[in-house]
N, C-alpha and C. Protein backbone atom coordinates (compact mmCIF):
# COMPACT_ATOMS: atom_id res chain seq x y z
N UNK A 1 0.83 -1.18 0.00
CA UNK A 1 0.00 0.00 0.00
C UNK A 1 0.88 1.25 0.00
N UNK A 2 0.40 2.32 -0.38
CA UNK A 2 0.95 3.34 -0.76
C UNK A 2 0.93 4.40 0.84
N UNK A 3 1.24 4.05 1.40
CA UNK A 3 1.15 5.28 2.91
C UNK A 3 2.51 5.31 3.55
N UNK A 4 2.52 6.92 3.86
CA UNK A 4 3.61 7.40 4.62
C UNK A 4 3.82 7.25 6.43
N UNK A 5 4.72 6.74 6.72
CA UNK A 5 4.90 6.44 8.24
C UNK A 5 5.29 7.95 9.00
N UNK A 6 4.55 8.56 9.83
CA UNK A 6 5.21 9.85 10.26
C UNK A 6 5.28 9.65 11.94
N UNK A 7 5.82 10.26 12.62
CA UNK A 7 6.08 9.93 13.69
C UNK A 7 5.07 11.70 14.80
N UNK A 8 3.66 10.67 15.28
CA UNK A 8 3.09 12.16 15.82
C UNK A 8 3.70 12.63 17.03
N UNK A 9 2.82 13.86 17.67
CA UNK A 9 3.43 14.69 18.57
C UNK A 9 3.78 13.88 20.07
N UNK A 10 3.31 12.14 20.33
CA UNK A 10 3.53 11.96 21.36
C UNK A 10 4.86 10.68 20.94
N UNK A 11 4.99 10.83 19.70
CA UNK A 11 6.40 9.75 19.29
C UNK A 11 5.56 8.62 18.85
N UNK A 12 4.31 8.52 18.51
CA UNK A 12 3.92 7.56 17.97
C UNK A 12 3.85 7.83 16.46
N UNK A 13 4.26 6.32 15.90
CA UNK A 13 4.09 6.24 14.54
C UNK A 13 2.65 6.28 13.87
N UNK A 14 2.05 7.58 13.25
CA UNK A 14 1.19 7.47 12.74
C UNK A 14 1.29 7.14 10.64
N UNK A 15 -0.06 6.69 10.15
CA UNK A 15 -0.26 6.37 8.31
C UNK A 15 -0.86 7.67 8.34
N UNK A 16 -0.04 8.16 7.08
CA UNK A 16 -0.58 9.69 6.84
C UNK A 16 -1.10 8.59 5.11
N UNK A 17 -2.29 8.85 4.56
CA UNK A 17 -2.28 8.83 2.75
C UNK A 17 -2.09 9.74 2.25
N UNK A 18 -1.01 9.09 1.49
CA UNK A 18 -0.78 10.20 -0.09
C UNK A 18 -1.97 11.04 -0.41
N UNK A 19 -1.51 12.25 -1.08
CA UNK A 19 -2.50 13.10 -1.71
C UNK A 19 -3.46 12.53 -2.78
N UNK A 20 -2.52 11.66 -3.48
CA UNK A 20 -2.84 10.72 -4.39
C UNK A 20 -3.54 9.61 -5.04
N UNK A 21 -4.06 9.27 -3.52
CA UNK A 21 -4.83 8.38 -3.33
C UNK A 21 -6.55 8.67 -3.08
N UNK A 22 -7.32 7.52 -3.57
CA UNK A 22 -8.50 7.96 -3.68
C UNK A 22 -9.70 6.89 -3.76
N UNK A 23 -10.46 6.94 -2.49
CA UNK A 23 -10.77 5.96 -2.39
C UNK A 23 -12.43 5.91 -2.46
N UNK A 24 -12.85 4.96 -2.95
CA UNK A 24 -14.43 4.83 -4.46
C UNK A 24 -14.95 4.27 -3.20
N UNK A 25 -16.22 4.79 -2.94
CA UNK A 25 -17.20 4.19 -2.17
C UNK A 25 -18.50 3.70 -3.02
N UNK A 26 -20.00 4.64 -2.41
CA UNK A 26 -20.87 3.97 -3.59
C UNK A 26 -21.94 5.80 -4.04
N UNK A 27 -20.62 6.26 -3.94
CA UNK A 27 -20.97 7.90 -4.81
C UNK A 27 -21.30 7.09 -6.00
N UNK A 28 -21.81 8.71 -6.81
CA UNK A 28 -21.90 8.37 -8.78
C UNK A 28 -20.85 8.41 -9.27
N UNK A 29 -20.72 7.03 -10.42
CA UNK A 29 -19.39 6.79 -10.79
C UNK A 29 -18.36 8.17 -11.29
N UNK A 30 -19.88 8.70 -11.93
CA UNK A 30 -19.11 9.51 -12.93
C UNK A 30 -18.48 10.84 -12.22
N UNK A 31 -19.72 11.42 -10.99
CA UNK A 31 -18.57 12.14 -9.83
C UNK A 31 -17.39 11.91 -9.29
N UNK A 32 -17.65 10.55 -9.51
CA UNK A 32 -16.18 9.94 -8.51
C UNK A 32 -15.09 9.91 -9.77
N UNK A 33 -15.32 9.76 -10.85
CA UNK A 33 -14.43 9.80 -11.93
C UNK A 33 -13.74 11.48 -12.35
N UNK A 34 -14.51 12.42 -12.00
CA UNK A 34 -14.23 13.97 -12.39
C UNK A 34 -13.53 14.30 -11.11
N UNK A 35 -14.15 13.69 -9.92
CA UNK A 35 -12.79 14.12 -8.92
C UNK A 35 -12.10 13.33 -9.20
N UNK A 36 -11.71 12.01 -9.27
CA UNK A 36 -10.11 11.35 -9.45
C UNK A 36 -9.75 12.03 -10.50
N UNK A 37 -9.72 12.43 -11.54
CA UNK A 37 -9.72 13.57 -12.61
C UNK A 37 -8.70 14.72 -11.96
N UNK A 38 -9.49 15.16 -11.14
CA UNK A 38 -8.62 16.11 -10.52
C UNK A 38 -7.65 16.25 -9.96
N UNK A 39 -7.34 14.95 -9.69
CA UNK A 39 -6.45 14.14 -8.44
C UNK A 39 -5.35 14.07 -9.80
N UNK A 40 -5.71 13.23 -10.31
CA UNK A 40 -4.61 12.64 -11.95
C UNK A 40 -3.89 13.73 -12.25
N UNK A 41 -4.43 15.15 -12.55
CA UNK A 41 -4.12 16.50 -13.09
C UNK A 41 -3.26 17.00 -12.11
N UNK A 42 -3.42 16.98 -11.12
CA UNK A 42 -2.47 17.20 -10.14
C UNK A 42 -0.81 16.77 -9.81
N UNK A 43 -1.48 15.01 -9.72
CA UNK A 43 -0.27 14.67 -9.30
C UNK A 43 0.31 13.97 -10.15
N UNK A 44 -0.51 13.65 -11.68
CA UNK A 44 0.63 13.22 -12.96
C UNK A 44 -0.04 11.28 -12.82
N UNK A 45 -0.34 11.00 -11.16
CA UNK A 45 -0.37 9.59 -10.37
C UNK A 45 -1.79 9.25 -9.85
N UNK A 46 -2.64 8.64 -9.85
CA UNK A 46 -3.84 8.61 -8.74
C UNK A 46 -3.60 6.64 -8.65
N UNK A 47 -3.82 6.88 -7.32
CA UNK A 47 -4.15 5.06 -6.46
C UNK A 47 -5.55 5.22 -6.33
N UNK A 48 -6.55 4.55 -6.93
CA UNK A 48 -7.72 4.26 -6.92
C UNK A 48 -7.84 2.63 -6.03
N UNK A 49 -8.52 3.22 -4.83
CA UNK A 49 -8.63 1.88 -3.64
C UNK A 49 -10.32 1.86 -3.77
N UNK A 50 -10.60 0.50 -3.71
CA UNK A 50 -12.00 -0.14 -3.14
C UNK A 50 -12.46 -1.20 -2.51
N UNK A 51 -13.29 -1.62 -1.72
CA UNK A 51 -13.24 -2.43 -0.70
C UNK A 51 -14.89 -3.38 -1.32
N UNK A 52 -15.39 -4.56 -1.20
CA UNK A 52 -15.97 -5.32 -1.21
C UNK A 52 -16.94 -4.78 -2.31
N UNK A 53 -18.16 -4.15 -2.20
CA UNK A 53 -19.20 -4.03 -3.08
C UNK A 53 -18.90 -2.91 -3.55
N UNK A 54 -17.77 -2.13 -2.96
CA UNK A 54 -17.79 -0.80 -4.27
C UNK A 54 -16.37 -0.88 -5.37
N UNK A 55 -16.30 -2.27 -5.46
CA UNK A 55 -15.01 -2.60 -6.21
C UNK A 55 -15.37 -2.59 -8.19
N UNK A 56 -16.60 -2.67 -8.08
CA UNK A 56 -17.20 -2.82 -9.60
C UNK A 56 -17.12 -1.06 -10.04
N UNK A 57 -17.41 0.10 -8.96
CA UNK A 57 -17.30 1.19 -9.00
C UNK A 57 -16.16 1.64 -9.51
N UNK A 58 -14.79 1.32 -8.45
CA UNK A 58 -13.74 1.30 -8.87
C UNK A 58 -12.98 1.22 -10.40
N UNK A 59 -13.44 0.05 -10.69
CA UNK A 59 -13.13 -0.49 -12.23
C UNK A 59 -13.87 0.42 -12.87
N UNK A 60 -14.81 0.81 -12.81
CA UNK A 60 -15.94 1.75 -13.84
C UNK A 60 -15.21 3.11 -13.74
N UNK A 61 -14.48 3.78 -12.80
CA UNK A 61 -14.22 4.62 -12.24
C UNK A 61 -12.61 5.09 -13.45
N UNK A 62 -11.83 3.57 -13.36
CA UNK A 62 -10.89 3.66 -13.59
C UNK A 62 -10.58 3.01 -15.30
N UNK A 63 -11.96 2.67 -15.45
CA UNK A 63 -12.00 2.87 -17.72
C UNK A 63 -12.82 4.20 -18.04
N UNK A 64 -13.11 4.68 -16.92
CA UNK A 64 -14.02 6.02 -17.31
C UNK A 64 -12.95 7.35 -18.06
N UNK A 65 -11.84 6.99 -16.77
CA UNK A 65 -10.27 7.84 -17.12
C UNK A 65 -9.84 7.45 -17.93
N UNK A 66 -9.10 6.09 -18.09
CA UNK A 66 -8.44 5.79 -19.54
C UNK A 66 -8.27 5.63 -20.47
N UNK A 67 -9.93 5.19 -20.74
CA UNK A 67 -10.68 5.13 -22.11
C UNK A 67 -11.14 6.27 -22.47
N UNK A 68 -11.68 7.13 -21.74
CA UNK A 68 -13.02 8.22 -22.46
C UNK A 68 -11.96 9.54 -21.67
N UNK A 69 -11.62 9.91 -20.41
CA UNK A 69 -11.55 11.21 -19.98
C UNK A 69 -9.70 11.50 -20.44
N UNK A 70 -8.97 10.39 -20.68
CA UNK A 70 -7.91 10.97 -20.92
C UNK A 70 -7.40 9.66 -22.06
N UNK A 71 -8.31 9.37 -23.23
CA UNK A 71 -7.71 8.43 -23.74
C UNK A 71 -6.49 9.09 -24.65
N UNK A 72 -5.56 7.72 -24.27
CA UNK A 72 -4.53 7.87 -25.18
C UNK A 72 -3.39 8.93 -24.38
N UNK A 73 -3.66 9.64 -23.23
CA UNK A 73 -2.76 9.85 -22.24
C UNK A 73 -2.40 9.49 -20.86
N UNK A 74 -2.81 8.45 -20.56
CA UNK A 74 -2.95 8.08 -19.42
C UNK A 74 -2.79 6.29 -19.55
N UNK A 75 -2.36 5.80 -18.73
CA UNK A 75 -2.43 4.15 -18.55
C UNK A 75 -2.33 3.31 -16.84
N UNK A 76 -3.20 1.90 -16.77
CA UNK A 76 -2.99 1.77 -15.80
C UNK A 76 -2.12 0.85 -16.11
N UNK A 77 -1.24 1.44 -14.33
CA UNK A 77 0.41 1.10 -14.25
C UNK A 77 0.37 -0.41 -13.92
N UNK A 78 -0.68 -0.26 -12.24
CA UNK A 78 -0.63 -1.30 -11.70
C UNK A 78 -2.26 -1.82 -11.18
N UNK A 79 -2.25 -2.82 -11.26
CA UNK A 79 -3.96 -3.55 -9.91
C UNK A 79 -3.09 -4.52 -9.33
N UNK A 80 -3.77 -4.02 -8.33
CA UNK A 80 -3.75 -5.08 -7.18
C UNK A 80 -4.74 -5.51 -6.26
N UNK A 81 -4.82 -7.12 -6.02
CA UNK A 81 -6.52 -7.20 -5.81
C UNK A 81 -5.98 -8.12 -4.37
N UNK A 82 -6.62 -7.86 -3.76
CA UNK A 82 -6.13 -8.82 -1.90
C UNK A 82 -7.39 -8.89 -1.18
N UNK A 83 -7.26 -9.90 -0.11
CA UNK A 83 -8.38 -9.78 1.10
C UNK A 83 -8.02 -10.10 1.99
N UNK A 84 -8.81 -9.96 2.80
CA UNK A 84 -8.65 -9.46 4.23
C UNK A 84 -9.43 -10.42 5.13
N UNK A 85 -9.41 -10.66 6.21
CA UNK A 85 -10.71 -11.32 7.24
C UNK A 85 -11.30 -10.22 8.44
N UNK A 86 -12.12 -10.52 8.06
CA UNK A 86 -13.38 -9.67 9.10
C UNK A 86 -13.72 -10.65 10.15
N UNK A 87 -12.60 -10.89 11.54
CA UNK A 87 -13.17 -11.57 12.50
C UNK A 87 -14.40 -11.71 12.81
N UNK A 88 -15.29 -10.44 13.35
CA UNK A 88 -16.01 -10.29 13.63
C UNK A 88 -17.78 -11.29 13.05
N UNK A 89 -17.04 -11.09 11.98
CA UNK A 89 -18.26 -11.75 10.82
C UNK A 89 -18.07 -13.54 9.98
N UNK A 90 -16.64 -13.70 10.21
CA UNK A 90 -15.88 -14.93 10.03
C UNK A 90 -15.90 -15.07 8.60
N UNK A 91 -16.09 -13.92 7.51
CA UNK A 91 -15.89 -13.84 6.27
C UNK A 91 -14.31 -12.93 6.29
N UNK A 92 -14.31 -12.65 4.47
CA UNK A 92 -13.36 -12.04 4.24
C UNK A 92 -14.02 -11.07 3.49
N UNK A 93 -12.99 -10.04 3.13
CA UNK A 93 -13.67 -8.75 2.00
C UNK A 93 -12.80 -8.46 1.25
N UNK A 94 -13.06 -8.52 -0.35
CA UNK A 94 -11.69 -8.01 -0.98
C UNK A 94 -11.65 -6.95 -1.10
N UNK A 95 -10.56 -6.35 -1.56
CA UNK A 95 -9.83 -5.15 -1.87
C UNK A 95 -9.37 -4.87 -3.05
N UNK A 96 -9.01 -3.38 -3.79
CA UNK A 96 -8.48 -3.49 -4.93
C UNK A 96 -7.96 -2.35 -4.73
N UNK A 97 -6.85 -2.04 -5.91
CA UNK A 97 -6.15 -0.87 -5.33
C UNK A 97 -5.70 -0.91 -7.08
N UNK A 98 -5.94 0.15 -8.02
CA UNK A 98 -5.81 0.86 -9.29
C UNK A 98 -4.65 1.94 -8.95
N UNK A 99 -3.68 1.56 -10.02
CA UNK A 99 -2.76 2.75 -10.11
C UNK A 99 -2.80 3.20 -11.50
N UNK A 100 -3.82 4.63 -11.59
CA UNK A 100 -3.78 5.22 -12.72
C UNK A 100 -2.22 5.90 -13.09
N UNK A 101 -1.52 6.27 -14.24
CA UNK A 101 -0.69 6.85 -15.00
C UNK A 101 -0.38 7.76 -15.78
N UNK A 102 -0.32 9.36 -15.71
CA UNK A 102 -0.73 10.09 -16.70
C UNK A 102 0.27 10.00 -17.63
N UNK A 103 0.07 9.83 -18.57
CA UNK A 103 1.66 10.14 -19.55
C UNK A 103 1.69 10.93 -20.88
């Protein structure tokens, strides 16, 4: 995962996220696509993260950019897809994590 280790005001190690990063819940795709948009324009980079049922979002999120909002300048670098266990519930939940590319 993409996070910075910083050390807070009582000496504990806190995860700061990148600016860069951007994470798809179950907003409208296409909002969620004009802000990661904004994010891309910025930092050249966007990490598009999603967790269990908003992972189809994600993907929609992330051909919305490469195909239609910046085709032909942009590519994805990397996916990465993992899970996790939810003690609590004795399932698991996947994860996905999109690394858009501006180029």
């Amino acid at each position: 995962m993409l996070t910075e280790e910083t050390k807070g005001p009582n000496g504990q190690e806190q995860t700061k996220e990148p600016n860069n990063v951007f994470e798809i819940h179950n907003d409208p795709v296409m909002q969620s696509a004009l802000d990661a948009l904004g994010i891309i324009g910025k930092h050249k980079e966007i990490t598009i993260r999603a967790r269990g049922n908003s992972i189809p979002n994600a993907v929609a999120v992330a051909n919305i950019i490469t195909e239609n909002m910046l085709k032909g300048n942009s590519k994805i670098k990397k996916i990465s897809v993992d899970s996790e266990p939810i003690h609590e519930m004795g399932r698991t939940q996947s994860n996905i994590e999109i690394i858009i590319q501006k180029i």
